[in-house]
Protein backbone atom coordinates (compact mmCIF):
# COMPACT_ATOMS: atom_id res chain seq x y z
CA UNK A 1 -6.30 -12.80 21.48
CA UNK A 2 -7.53 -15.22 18.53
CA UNK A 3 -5.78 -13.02 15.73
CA UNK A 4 -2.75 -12.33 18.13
CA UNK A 5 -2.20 -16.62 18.22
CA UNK A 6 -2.86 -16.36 14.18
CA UNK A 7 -0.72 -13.60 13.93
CA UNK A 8 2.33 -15.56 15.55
CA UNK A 9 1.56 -18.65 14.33
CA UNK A 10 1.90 -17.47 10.72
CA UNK A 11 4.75 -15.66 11.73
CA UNK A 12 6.31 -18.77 12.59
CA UNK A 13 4.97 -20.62 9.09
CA UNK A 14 7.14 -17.81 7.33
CA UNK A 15 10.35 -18.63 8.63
CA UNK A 16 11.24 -21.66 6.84
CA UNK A 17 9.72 -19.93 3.82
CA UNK A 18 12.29 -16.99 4.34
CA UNK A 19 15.45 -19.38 4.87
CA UNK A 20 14.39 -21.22 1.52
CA UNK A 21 13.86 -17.77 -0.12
CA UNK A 22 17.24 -16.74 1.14
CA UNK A 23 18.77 -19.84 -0.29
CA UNK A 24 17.11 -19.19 -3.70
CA UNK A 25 18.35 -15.49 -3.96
CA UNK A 26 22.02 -16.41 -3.50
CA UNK A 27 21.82 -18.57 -5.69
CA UNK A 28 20.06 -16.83 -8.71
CA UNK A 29 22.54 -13.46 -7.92
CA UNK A 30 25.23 -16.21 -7.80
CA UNK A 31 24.16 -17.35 -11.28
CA UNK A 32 24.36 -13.53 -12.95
CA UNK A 33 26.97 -13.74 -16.11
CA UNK A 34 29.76 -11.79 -15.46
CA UNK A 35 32.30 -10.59 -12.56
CA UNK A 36 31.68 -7.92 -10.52
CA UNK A 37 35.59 -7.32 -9.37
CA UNK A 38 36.74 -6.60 -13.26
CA UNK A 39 33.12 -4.80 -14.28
CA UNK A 40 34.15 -2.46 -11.28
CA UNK A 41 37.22 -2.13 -12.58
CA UNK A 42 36.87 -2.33 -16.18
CA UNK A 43 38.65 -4.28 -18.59
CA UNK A 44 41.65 -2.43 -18.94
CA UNK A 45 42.99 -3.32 -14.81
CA UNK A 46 45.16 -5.72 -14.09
CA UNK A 47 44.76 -9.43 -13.18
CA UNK A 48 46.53 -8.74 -9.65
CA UNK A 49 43.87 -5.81 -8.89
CA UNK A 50 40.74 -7.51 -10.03
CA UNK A 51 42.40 -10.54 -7.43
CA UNK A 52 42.96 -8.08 -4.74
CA UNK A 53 39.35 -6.93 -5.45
CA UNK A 54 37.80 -10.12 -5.27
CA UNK A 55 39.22 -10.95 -2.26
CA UNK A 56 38.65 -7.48 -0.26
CA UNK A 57 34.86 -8.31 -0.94
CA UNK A 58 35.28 -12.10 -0.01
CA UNK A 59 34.26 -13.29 -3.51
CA UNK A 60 37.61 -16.24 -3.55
CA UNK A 61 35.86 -17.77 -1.01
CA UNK A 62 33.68 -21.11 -1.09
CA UNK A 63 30.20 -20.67 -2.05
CA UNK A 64 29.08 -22.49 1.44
CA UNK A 65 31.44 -19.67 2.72
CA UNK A 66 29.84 -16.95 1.07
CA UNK A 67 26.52 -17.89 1.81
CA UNK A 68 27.34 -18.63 5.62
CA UNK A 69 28.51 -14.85 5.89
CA UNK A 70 25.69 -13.54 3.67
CA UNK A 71 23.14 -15.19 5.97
CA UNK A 72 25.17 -14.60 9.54
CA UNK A 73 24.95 -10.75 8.61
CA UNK A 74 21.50 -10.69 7.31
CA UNK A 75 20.08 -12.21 10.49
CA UNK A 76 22.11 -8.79 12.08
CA UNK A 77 20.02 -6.71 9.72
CA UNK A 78 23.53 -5.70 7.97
CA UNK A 79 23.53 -6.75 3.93
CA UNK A 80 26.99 -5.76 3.20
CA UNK A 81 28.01 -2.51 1.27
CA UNK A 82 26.97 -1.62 -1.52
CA UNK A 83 30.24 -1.87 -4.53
CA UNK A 84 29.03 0.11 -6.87
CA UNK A 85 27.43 3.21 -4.22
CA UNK A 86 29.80 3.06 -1.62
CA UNK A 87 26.95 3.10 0.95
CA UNK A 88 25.83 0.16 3.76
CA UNK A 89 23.27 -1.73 1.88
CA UNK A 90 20.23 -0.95 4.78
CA UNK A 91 20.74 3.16 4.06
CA UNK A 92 19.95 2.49 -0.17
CA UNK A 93 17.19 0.46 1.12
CA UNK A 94 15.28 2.42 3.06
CA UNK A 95 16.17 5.47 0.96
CA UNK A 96 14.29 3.55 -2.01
CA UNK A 97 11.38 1.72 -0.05
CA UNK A 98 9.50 5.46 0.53
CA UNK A 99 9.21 5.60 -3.33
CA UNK A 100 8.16 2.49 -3.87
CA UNK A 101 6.04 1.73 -0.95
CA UNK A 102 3.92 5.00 -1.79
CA UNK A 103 4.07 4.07 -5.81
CA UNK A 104 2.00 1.06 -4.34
CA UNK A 105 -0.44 2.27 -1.91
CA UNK A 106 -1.54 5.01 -5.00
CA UNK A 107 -1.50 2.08 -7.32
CA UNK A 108 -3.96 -0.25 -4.70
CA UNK A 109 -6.00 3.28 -3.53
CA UNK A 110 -6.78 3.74 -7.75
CA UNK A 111 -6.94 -0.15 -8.23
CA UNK A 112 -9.76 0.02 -5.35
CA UNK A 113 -11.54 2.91 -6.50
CA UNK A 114 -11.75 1.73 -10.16
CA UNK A 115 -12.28 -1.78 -10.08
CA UNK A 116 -15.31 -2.00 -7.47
CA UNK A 117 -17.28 0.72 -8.90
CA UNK A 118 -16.94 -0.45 -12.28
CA UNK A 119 -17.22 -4.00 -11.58
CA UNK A 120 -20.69 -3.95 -9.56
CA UNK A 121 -21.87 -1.45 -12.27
CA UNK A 122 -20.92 -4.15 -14.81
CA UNK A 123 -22.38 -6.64 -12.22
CA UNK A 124 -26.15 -5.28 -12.01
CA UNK A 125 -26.18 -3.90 -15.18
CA UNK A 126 -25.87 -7.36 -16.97
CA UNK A 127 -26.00 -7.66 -20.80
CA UNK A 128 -26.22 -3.57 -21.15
CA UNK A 129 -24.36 -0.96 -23.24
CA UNK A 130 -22.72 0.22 -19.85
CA UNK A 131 -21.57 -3.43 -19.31
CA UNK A 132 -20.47 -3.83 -22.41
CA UNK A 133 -17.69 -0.66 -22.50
CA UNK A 134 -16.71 -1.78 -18.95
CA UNK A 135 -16.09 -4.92 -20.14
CA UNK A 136 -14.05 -3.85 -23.15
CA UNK A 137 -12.26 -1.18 -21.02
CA UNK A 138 -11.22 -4.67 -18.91
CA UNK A 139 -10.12 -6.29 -21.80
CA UNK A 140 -8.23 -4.00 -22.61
CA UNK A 141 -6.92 -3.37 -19.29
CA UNK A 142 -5.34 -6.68 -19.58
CA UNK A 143 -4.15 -6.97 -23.54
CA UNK A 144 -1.98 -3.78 -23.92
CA UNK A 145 1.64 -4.04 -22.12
CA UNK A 146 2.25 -2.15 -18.89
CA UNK A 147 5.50 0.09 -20.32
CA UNK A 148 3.03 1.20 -23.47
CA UNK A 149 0.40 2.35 -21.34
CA UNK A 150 2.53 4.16 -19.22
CA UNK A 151 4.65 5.71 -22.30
CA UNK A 152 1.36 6.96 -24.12
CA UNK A 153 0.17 8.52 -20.23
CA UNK A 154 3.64 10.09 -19.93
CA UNK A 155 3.07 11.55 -23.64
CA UNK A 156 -0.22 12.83 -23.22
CA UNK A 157 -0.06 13.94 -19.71
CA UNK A 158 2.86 14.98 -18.96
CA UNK A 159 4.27 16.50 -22.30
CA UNK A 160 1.40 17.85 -24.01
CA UNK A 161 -0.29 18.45 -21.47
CA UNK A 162 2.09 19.23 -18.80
CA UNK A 163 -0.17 18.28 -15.83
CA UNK A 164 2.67 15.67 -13.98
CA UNK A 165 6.40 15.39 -13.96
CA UNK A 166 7.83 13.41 -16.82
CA UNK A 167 10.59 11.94 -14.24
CA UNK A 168 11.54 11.56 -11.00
CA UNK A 169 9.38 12.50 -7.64
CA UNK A 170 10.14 15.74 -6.49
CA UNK A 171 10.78 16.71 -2.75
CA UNK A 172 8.01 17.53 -1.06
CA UNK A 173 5.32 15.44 -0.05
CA UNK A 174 2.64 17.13 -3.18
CA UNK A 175 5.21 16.37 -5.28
CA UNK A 176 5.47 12.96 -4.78
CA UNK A 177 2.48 12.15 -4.81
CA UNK A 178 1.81 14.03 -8.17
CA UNK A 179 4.81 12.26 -9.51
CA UNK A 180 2.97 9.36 -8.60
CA UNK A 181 -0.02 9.54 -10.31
CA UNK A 182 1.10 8.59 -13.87
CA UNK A 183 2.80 5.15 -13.13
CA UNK A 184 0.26 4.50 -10.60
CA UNK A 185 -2.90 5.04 -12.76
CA UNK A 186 -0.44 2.52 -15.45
CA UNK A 187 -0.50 -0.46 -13.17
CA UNK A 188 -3.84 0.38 -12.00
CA UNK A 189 -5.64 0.40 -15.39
CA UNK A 190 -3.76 -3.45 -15.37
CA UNK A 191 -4.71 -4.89 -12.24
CA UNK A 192 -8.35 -3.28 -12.26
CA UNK A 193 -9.01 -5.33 -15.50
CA UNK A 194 -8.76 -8.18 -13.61
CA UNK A 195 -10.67 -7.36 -10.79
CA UNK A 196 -13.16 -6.03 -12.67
CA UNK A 197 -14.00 -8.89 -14.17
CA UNK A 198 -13.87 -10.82 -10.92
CA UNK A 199 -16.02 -8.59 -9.17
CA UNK A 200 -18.95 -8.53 -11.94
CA UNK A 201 -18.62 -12.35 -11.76
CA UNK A 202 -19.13 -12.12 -8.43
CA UNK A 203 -22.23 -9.73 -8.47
CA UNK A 204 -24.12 -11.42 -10.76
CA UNK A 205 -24.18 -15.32 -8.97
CA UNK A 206 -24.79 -13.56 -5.25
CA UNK A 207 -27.45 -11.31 -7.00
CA UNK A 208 -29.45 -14.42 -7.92
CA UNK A 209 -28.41 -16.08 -5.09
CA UNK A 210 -31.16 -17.35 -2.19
CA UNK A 211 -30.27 -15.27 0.62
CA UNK A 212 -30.79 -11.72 -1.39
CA UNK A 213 -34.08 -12.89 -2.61
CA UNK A 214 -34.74 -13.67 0.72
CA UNK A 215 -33.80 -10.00 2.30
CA UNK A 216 -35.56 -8.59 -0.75
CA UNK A 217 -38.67 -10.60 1.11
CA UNK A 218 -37.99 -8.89 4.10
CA UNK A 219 -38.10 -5.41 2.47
CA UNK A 220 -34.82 -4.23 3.14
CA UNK A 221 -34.00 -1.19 1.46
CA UNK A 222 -31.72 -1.37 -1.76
CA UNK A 223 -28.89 0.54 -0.55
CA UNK A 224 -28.39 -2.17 2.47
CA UNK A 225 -28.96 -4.96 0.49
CA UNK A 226 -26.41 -3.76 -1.93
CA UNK A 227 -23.60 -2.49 0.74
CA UNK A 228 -24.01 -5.98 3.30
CA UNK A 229 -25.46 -8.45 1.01
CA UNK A 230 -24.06 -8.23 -2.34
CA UNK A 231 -20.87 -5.77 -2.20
CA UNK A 232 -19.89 -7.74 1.18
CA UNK A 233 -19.74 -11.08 -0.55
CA UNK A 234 -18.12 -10.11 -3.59
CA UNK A 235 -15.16 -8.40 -2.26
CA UNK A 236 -14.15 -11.67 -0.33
CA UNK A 237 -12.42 -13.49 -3.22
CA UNK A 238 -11.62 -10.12 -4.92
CA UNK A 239 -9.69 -9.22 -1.68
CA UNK A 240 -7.74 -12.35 -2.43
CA UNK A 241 -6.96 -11.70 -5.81
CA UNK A 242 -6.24 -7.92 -4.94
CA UNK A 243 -3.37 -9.16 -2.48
CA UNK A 244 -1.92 -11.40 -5.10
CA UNK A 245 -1.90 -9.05 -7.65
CA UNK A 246 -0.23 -6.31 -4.70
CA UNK A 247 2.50 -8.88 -4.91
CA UNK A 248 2.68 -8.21 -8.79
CA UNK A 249 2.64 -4.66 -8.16
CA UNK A 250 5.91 -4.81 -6.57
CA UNK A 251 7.70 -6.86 -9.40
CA UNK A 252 6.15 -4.73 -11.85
CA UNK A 253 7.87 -1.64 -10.09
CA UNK A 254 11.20 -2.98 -11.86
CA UNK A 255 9.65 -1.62 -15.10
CA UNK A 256 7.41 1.19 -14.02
CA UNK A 257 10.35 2.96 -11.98
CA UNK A 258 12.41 2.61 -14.91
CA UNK A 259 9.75 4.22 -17.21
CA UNK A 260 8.88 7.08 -15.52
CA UNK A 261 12.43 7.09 -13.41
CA UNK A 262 11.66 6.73 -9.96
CA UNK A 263 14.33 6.41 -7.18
CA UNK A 264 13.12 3.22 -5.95
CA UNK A 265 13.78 0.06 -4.82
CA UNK A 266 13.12 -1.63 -8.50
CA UNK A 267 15.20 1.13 -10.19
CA UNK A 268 17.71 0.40 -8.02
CA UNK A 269 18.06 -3.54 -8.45
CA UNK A 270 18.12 -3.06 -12.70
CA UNK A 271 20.69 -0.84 -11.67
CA UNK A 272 22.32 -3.33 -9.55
CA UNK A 273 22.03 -5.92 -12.01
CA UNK A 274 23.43 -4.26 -14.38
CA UNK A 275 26.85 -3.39 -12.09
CA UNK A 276 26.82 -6.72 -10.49
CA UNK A 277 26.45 -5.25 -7.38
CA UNK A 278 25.46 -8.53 -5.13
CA UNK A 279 25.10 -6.94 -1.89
CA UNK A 280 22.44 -4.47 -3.25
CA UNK A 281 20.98 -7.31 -5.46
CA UNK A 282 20.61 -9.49 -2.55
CA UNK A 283 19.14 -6.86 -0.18
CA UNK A 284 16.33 -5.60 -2.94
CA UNK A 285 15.09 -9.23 -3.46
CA UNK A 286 14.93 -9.89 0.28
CA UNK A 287 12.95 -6.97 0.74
CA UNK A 288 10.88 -7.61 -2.05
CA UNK A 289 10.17 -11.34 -0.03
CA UNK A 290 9.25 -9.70 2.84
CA UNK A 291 6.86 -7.37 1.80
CA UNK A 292 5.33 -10.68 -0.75
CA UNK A 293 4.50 -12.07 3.15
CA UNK A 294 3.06 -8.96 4.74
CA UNK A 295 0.85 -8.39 2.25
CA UNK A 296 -0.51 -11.95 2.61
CA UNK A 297 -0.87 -12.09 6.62
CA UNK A 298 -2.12 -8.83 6.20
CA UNK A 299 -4.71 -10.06 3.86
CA UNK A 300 -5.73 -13.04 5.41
CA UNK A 301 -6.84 -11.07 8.36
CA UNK A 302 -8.82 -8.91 6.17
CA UNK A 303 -10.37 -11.81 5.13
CA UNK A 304 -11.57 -13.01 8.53
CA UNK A 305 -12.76 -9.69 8.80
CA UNK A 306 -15.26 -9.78 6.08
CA UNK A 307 -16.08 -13.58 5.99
CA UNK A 308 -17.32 -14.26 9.38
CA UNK A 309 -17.28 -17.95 8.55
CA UNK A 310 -13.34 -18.07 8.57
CA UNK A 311 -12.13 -18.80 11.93
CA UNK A 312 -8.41 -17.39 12.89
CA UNK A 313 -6.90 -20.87 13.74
């Protein structure tokens, strides 16, 4: 019952967030150079069909107008159509979010797998060789740019080696998740330097910390001191961190999709963008805002979880 009252209760703290975050975005889509009536219809149509346009799509009206519609409509769960596709907004969406939601759960299953093996190696293996190439790999992790890595995977992997897809994702389940793989493993190799060098932070002070030289008094074995003593207590800011950085994950999308040309929802806003397509613009960046405060309720309960000192209030 105590997470169900959380649960509501931050439900409730999101909704003025949303409504300012819904302000914001027609704003900044308002703000985009350029008008979409005449780049629809190129620069060769006339002044009475770009009007005609423009008014078809509601564009002469008042920008209080505009917005007033805009949110009416997106309180219906209906975001317009789409100019440019010809398709309701809510059908591109959740055509796109399967790419992009399972680009992100392979991205946070490989950040996980890398960064908290490698960063409690680093963490009780202090001031060794081992430490020392995890903590360059981190480094490095963080220094090179996110579309390089991914270009020099794509080159080694997928055309001389030919073991993944150099675009797209395929149709069937294996091959999405092969397709997958590449850009996954290039935002992972990112966000894992990070952690990494959270997590061996983290080792090392609860490793000298009173309460494992304590259970080391007590003879417990090393493999439970090291699971609920010392793994435990590190992963509790990690987890944190990892949830921010989730939230990165999804922005970053925007240039991993258009790397390795995946159908989804960041693909489709450059595209958007590009065709000053407001109704699609609009819907992407909403969704993106959503998902930004799911992750973080989400992650504040899996803090409670592992910090039995936090108290759902």
């Amino acid at each position: 019952m105590d997470v169900l009252n959380y649960v509501i209760k931050r439900i409730l703290q999101m909704i003025p967030v949303f409504l300012i975050a819904t302000i914001i975005v027609f704003a900044l889509v308002r703000a985009i150079p350029g008008d979409p009536a005449r780049v629809m219809l190129g620069d060769r149509a006339s002044q009475e069909a770009v009007d005609l346009l423009r008014h078809k799509m509601g564009l002469d009206k008042s920008i209080p107008e505009q917005f007033w519609i805009f949110f009416k409509d997106m309180l219906h769960l209906d975001f317009g159509t789409s100019m440019k596709y010809k398709l309701p907004v809510g059908e591109l969406l959740i055509s796109r979010l399967a790419c992009t939601a399972l680009l992100a759960l392979v991205t946070v299953v490989f950040t996980v797998i890398i960064s908290f093996i490698l960063g409690y190696v680093a963490g009780m293996k202090k001031g060794s060789f081992i430490d020392l190439i995890i903590r360059f790999y981190a480094l490095f992790g963080l220094s090179a740019p996110s579309f390089w890595i991914g270009l020099v995977l794509l080159d080694f992997f997928a055309l001389k080696l030919k073991l993944f897809p150099v675009s797209g994702w395929g149709e069937t389940m294996g091959q999405h998740l092969k397709a997958m793989v590449l850009p996954a493993l290039t935002s992972a190799i990112y966000v894992s330097g990070i952690l990494i060098r959270n997590l061996r932070s983290n080792v090392i002070d609860i490793s000298k910390s009173d309460y494992v030289d304590f259970a080391i008094s007590k003879g417990i074995s090393p493999a439970r001191l090291s699971i609920f003593h010392v793994v435990r207590n590190a992963l509790i800011p990690a987890t944190t961190l990892l949830s921010l950085r989730v939230a990165v994950m999804l922005s970053g999308s925007v240039v991993l999709e258009t790397v390795f040309t995946l159908p989804g929802l960041g693909n489709l806003l450059v595209n958007s963008i590009y065709s000053r397509d407001y109704p699609v613009v609009q819907g992407v960046v909403m969704m993106f805002v959503v998902l930004v405060m799911l992750i973080n309720l989400i992650t504040d309960i899996l803090y409670s979880l592992l910090d039995p000192r936090v108290k759902l209030q």
